[in-house]
C-alpha atoms as a PDB file:
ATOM      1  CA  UNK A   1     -53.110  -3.479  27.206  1.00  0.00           C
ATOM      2  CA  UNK A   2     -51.765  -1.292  24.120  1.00  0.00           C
ATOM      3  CA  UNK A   3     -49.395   0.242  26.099  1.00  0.00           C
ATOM      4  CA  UNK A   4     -47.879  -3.533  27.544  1.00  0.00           C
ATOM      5  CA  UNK A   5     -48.114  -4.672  23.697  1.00  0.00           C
ATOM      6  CA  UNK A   6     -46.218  -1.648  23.264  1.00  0.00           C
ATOM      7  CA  UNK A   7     -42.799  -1.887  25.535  1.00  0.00           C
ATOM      8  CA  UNK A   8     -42.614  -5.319  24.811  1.00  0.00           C
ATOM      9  CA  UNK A   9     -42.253  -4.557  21.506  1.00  0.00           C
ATOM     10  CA  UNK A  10     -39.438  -1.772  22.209  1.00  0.00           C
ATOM     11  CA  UNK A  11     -37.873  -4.571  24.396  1.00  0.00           C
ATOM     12  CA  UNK A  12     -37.904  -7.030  21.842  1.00  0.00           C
ATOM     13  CA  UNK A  13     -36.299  -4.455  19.121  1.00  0.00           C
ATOM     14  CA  UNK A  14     -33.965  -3.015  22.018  1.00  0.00           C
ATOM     15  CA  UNK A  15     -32.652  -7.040  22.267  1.00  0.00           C
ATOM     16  CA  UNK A  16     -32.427  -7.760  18.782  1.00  0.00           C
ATOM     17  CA  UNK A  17     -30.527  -4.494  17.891  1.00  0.00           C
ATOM     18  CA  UNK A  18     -27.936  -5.484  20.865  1.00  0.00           C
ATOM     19  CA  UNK A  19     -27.588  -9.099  19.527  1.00  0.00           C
ATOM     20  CA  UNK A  20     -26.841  -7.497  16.340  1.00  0.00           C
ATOM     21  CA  UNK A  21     -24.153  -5.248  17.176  1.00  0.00           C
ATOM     22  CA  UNK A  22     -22.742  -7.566  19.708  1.00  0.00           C
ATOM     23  CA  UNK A  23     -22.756 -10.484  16.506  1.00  0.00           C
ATOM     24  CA  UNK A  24     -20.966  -7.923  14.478  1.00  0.00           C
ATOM     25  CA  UNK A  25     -18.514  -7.088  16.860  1.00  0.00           C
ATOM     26  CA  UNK A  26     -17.803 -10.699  17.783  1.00  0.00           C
ATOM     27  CA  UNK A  27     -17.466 -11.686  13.632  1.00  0.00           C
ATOM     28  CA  UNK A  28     -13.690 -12.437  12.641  1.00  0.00           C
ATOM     29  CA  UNK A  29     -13.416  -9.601  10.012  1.00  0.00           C
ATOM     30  CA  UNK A  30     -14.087  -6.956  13.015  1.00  0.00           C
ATOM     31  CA  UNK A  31     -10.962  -7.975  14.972  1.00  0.00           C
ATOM     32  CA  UNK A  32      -9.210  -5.163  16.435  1.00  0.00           C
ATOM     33  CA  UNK A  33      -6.375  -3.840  13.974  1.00  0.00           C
ATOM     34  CA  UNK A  34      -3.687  -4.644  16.528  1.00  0.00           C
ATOM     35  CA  UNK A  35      -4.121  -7.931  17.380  1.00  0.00           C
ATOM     36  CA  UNK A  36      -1.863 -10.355  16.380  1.00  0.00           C
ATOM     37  CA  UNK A  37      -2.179 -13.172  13.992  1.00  0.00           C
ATOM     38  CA  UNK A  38      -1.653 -16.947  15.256  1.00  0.00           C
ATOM     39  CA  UNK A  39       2.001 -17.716  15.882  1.00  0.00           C
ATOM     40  CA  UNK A  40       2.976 -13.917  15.675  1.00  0.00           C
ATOM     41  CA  UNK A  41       5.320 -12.642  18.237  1.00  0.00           C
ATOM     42  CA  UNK A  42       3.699 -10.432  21.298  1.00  0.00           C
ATOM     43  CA  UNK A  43       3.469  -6.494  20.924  1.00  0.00           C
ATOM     44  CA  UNK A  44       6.263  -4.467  21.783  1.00  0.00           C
ATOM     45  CA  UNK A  45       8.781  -7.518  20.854  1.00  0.00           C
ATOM     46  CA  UNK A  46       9.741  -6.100  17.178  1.00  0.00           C
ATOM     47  CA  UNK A  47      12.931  -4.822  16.610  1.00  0.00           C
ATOM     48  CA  UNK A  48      14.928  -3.111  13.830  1.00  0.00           C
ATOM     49  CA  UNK A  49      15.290  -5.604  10.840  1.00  0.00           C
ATOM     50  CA  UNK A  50      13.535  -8.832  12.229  1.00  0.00           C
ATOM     51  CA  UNK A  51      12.681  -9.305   8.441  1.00  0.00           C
ATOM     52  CA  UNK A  52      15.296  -8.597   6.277  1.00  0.00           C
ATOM     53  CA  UNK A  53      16.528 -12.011   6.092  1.00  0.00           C
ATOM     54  CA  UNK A  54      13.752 -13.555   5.453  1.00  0.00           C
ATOM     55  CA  UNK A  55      12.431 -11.551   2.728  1.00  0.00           C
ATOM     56  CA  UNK A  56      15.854 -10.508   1.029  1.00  0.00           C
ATOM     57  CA  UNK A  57      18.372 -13.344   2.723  1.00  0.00           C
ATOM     58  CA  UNK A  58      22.091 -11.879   3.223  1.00  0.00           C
ATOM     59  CA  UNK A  59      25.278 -12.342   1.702  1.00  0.00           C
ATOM     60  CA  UNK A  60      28.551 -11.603   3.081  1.00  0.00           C
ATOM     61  CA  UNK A  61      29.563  -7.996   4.691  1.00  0.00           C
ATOM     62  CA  UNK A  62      31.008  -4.902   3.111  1.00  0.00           C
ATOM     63  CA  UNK A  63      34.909  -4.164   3.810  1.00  0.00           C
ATOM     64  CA  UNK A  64      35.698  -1.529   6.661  1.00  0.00           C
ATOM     65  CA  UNK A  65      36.131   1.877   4.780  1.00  0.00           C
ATOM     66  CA  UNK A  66      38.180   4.907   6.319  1.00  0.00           C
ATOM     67  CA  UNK A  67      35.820   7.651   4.963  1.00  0.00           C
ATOM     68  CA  UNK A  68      32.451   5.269   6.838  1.00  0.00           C
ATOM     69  CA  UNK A  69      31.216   5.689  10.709  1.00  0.00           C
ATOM     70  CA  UNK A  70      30.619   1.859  12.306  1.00  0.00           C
ATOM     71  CA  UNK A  71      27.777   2.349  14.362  1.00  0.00           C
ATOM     72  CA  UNK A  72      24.782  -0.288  15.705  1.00  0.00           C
ATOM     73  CA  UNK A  73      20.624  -0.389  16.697  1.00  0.00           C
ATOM     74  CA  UNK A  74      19.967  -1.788  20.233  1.00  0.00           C
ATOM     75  CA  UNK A  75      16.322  -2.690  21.781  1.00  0.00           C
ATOM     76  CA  UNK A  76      14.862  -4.583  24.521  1.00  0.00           C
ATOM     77  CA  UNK A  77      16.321  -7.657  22.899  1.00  0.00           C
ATOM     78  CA  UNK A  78      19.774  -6.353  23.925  1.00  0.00           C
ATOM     79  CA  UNK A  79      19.360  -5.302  27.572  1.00  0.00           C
ATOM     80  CA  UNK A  80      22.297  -3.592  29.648  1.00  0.00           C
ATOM     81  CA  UNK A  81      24.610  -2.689  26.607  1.00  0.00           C
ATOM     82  CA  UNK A  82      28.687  -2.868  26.896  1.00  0.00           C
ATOM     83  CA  UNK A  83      29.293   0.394  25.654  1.00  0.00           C
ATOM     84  CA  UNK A  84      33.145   0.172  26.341  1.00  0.00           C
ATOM     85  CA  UNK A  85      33.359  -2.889  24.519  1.00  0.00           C
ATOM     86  CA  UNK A  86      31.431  -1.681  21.799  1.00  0.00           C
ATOM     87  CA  UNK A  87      33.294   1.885  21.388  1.00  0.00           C
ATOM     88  CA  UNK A  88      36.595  -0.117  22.563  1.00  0.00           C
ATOM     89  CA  UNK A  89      35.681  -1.594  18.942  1.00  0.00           C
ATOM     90  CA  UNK A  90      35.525   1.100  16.909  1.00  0.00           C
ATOM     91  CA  UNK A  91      31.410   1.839  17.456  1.00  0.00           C
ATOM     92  CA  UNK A  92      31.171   5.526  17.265  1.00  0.00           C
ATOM     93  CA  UNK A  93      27.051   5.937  17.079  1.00  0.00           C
ATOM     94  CA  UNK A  94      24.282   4.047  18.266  1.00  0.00           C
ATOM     95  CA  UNK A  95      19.856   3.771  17.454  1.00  0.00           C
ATOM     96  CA  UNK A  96      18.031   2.749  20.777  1.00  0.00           C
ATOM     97  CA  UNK A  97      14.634   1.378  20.289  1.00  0.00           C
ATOM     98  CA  UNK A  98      12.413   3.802  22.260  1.00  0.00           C
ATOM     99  CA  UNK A  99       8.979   3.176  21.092  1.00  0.00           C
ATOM    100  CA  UNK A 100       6.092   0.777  19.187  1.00  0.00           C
ATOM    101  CA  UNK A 101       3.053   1.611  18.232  1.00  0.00           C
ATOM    102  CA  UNK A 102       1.036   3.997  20.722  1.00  0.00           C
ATOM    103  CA  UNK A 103       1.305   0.927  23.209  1.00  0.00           C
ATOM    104  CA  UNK A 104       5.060   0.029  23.828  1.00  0.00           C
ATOM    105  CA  UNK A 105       8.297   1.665  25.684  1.00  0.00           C
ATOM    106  CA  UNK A 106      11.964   0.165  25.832  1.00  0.00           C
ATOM    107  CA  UNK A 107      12.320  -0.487  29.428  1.00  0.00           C
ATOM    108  CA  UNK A 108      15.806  -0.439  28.031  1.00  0.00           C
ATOM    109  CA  UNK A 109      16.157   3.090  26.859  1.00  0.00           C
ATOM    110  CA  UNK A 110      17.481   4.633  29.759  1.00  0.00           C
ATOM    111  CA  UNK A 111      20.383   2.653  30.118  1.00  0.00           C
ATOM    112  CA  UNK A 112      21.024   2.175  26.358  1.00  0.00           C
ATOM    113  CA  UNK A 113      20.410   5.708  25.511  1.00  0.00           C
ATOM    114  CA  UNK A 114      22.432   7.204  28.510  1.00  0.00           C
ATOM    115  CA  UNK A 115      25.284   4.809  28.174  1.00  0.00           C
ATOM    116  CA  UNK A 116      25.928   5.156  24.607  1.00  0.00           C
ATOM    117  CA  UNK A 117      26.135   8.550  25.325  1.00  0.00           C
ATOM    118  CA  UNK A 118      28.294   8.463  28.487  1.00  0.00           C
ATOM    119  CA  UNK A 119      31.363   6.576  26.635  1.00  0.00           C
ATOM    120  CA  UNK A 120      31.340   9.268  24.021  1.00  0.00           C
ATOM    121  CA  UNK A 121      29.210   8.098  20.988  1.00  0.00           C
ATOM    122  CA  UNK A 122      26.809  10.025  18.834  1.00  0.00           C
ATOM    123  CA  UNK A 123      23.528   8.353  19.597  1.00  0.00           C
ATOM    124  CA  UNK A 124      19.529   8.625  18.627  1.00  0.00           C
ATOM    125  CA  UNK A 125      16.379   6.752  19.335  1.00  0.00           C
ATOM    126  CA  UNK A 126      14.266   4.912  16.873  1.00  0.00           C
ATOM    127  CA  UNK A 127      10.403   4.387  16.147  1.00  0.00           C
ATOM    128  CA  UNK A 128       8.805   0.731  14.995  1.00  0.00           C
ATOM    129  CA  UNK A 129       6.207   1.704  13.391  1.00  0.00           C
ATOM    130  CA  UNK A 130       2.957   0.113  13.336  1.00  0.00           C
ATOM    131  CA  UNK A 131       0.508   1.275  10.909  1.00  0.00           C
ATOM    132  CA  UNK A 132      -2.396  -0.846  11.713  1.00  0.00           C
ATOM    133  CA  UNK A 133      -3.025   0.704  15.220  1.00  0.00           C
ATOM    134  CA  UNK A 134      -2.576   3.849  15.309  1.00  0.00           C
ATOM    135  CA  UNK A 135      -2.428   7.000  12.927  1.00  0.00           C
ATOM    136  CA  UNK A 136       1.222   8.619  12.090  1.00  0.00           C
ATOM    137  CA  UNK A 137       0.899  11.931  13.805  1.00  0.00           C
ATOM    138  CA  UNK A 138      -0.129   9.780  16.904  1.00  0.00           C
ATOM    139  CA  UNK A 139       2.557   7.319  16.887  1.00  0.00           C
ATOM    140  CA  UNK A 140       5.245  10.312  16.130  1.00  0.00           C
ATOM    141  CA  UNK A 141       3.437  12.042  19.831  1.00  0.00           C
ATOM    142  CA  UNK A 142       4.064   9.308  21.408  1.00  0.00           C
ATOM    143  CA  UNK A 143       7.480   8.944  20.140  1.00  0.00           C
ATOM    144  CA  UNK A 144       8.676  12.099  20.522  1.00  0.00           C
ATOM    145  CA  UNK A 145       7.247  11.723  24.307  1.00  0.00           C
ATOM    146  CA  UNK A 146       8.707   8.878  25.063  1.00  0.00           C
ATOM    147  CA  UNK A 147      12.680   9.281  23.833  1.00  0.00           C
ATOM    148  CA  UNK A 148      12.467  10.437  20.386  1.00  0.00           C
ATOM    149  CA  UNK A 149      13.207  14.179  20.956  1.00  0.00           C
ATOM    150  CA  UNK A 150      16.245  15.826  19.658  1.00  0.00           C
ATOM    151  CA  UNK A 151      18.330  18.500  20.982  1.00  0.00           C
ATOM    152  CA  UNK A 152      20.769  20.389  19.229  1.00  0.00           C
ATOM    153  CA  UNK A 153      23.959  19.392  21.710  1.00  0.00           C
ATOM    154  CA  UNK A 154      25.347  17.632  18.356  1.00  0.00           C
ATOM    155  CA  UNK A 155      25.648  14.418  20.112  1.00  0.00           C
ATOM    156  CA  UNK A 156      21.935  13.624  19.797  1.00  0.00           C
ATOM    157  CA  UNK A 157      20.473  12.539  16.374  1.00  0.00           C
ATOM    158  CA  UNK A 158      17.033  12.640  14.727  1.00  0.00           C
ATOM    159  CA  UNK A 159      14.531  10.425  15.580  1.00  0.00           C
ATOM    160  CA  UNK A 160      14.420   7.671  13.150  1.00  0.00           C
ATOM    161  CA  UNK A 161      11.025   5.797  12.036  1.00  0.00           C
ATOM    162  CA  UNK A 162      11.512   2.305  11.202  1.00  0.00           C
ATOM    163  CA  UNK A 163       9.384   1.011   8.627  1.00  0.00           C
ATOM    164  CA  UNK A 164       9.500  -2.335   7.485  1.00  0.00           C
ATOM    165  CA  UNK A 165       7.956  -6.151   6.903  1.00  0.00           C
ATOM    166  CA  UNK A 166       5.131  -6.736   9.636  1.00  0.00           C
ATOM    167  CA  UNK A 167       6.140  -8.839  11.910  1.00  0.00           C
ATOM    168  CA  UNK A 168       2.607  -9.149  13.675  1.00  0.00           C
ATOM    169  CA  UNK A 169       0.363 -10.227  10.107  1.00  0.00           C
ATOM    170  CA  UNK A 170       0.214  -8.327   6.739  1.00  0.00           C
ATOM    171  CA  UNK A 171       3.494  -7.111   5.106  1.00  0.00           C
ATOM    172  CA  UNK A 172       2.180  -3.581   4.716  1.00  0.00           C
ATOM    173  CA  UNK A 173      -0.491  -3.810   7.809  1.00  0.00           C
ATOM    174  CA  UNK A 174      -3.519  -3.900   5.247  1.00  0.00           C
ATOM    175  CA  UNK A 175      -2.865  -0.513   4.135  1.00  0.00           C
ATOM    176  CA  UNK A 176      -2.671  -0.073  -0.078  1.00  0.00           C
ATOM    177  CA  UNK A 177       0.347   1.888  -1.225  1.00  0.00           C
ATOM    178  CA  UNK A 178      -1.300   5.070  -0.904  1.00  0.00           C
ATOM    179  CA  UNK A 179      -2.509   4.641   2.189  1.00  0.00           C
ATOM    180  CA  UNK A 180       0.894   3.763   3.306  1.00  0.00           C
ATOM    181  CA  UNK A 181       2.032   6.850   2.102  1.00  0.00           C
ATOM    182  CA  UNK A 182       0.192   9.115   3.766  1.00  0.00           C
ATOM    183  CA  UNK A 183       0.706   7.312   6.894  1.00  0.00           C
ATOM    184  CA  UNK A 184       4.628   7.584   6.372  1.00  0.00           C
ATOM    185  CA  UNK A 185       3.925  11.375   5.956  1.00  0.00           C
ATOM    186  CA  UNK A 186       1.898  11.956   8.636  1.00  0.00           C
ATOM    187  CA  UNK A 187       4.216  10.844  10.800  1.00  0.00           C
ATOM    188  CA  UNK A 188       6.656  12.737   9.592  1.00  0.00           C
ATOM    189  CA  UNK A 189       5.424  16.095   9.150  1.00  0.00           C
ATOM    190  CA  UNK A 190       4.020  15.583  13.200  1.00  0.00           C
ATOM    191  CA  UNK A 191       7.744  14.547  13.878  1.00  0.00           C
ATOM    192  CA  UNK A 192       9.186  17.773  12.322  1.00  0.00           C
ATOM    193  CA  UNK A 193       6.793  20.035  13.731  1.00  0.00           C
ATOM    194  CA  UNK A 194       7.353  18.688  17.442  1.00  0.00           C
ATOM    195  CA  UNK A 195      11.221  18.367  17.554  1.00  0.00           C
ATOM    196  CA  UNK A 196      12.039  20.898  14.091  1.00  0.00           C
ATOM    197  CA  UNK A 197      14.008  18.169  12.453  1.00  0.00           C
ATOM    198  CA  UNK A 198      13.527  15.651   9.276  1.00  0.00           C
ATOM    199  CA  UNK A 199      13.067  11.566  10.571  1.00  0.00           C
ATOM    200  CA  UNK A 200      15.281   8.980   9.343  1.00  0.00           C
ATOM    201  CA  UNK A 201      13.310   6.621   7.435  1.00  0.00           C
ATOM    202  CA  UNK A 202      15.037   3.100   8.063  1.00  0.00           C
ATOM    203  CA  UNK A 203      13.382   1.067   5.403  1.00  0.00           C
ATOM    204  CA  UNK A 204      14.475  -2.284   2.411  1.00  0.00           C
ATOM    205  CA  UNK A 205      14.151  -1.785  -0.883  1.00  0.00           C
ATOM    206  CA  UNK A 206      12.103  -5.015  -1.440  1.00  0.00           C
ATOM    207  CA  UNK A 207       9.670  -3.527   1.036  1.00  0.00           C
ATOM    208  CA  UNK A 208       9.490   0.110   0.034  1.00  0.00           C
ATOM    209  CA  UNK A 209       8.738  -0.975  -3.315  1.00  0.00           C
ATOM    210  CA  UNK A 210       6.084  -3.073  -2.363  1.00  0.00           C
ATOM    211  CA  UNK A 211       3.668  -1.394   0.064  1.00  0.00           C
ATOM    212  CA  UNK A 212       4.262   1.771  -0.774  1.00  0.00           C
ATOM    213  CA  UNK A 213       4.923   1.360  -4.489  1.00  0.00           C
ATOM    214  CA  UNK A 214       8.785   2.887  -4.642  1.00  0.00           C
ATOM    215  CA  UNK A 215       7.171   6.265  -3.339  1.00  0.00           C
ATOM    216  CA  UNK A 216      10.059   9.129  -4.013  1.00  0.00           C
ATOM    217  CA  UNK A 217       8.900  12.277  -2.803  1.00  0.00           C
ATOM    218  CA  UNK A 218      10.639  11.764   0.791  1.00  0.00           C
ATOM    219  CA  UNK A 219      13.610  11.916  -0.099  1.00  0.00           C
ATOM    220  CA  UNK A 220      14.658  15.266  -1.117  1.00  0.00           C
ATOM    221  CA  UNK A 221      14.364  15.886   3.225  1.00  0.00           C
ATOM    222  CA  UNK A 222      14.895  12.773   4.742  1.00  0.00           C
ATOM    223  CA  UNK A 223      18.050  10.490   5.456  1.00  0.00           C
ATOM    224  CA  UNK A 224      17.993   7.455   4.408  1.00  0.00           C
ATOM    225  CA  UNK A 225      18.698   4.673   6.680  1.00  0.00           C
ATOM    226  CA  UNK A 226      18.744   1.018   4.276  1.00  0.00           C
ATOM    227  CA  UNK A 227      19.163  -2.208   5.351  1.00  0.00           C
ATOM    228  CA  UNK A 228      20.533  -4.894   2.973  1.00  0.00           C
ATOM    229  CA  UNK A 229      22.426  -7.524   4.719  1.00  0.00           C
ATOM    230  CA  UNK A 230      25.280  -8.342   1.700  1.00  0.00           C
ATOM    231  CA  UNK A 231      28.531  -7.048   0.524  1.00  0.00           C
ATOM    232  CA  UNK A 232      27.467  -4.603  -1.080  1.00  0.00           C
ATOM    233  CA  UNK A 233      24.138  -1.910  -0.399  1.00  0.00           C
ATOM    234  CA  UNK A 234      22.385  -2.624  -3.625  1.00  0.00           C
ATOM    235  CA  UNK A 235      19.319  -1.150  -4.865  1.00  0.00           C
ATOM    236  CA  UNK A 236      18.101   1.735  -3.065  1.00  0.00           C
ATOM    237  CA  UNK A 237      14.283   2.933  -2.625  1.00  0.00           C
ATOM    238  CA  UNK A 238      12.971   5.417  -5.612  1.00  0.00           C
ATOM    239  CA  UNK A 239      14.067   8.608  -4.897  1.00  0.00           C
ATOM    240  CA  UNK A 240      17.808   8.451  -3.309  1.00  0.00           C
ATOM    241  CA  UNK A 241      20.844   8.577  -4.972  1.00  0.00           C
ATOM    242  CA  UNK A 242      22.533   7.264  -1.857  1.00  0.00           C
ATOM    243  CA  UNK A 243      22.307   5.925   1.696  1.00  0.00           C
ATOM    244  CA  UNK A 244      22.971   8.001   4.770  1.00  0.00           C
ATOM    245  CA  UNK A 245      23.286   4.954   6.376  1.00  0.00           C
ATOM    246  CA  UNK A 246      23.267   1.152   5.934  1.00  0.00           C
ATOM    247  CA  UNK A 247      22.072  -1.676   8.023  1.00  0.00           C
ATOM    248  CA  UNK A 248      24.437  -4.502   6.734  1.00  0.00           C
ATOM    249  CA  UNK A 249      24.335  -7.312   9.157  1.00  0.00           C
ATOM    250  CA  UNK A 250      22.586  -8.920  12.193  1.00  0.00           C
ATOM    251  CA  UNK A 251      25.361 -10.507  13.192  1.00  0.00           C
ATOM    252  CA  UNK A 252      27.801  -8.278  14.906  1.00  0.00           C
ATOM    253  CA  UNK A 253      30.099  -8.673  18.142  1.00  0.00           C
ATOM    254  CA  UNK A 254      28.705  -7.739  21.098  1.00  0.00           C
ATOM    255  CA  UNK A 255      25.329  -6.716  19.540  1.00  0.00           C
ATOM    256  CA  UNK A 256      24.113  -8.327  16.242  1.00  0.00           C
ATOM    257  CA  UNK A 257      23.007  -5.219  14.602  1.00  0.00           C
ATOM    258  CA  UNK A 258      25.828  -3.432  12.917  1.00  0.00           C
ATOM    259  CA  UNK A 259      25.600   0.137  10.392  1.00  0.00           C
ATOM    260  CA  UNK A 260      27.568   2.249   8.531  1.00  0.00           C
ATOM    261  CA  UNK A 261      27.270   6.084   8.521  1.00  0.00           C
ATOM    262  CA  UNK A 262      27.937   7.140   4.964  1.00  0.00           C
ATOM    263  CA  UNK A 263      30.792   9.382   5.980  1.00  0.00           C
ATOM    264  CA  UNK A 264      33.336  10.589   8.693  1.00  0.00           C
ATOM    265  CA  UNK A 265      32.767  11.272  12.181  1.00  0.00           C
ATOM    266  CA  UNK A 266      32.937  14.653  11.595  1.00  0.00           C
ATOM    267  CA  UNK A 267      30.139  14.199   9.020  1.00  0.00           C
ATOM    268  CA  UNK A 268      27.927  12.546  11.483  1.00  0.00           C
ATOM    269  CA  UNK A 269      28.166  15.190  13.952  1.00  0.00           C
ATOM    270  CA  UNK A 270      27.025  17.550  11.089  1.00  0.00           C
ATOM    271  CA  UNK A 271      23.963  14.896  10.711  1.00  0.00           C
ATOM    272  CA  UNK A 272      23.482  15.359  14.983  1.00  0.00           C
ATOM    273  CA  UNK A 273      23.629  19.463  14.884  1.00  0.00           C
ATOM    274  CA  UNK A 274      21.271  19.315  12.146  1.00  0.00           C
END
């Protein structure tokens, strides 16, 4: 009898220890980091400045300049691209969404990448970042696996990491500014040691500032890409004197999302050959 008194007693501990771990698993607080708040739009949906308008508005467009490059960011959004129409226009470079997270590919990329490419332009792929799932060095693997290599054929230009507002819950993901920071810089030291080139970081002002508390010590190696959606570029994160290039509207022809390269198109092929 002892030994019965016994295993029900392990049985009874074995049952409450399951109940407890299943309770804690099931509480709100131990969500997983990647799911979604209510009315959030699905994974893999984000694209490059969903947020800008909402958090900084937009005011007007900037004149065409001689010594800028017009270029535009595609993604899923977009589908088959018009690339004749678009460098018929003047479009000379192009960003393709290739990846999200650890969990999302463009189904897009092929034809976006390859055609931009095909009717002469300058063209790269871009990262959305998503702190909250997955580490940096992870999300810049599966990146540069997936579209976001480089090769030195000076038509092909660095990977760019897009970070910005959250569309999915938290502006900065529930990281604190330091956090963020290191995050940022993990992915882009794993970036640079699998394709041997510097990121873009595509970022606002208004949210550099805030989640990762005007952080300056990327800049001295990486391009800036800014979006401000005005007349004129504005402020500019801590750290850079000036924009490599500048997301100024989301309401192009043909495509809404339309850049300028800070320079000539020789400049940009400079930019490609690295």
């Amino acid at each position: 009898m002892p030994v019965h008194r016994s295993g029900v007693t392990r049985l009874h501990v074995y049952t409450a220890v399951a109940a407890v771990l299943l309770g804690l698993f099931s509480l709100p607080g131990a969500a997983a980091a990647d799911e979604p708040s209510p009315g959030a739009p699905p994974r893999g949906s984000a694209h490059m400045g969903m947020g800008v308008i909402a958090h900084d508005g937009q005011d007007g467009v900037p004149t065409r300049r001689s010594t800028q490059t017009e270029g535009v960011d595609v993604s899923s959004h977009q589908g088959d691209v018009a690339w004749g129409t678009l460098w018929s226009s003047g479009v000379k470079w192009a960003y393709v969404k290739a990846t999200e997270g650890t969990y999302y590919t463009n189904p897009y990329h092929p034809q976006q990448y390859n055609g931009s490419y095909d009717v002469g332009m300058i063209r790269g792929s871009y990262h959305f970042a998503t702190p909250d799932t997955s580490s940096g060095a992870a999300q810049a693997d599966y990146f540069v696996d997936r579209g976001g290599a480089w090769s030195a054929d000076g038509r092909t230009l660095p990977g760019a990491v897009d970070m910005e507002w959250n569309p999915y819950g938290d502006d900065c993901y529930g990281k604190s500014q330091s956090a963020m920071v290191h995050w940022i810089g993990d992915f882009l030291d794993q970036y640079r040691a699998r394709t041997g080139r510097d990121a873009v970081i595509y970022t606002s002002a208004s949210w550099w500032k805030l989640c990762t508390g005007d952080y300056a010590g990327f800049a001295s190696a990486h391009p800036l890409w800014v979006a401000r959606y005005a007349s004129t570029v504005g402020e500019l994160p801590a750290g850079w004197g000036t924009y490599t290039m500048w997301q100024y509207t989301s309401s192009g022809p043909t495509v809404g999302d339309h850049n300028r390269f800070n320079g000539t198109l020789d400049r940009l092929r400079d930019l490609a050959l690295g």
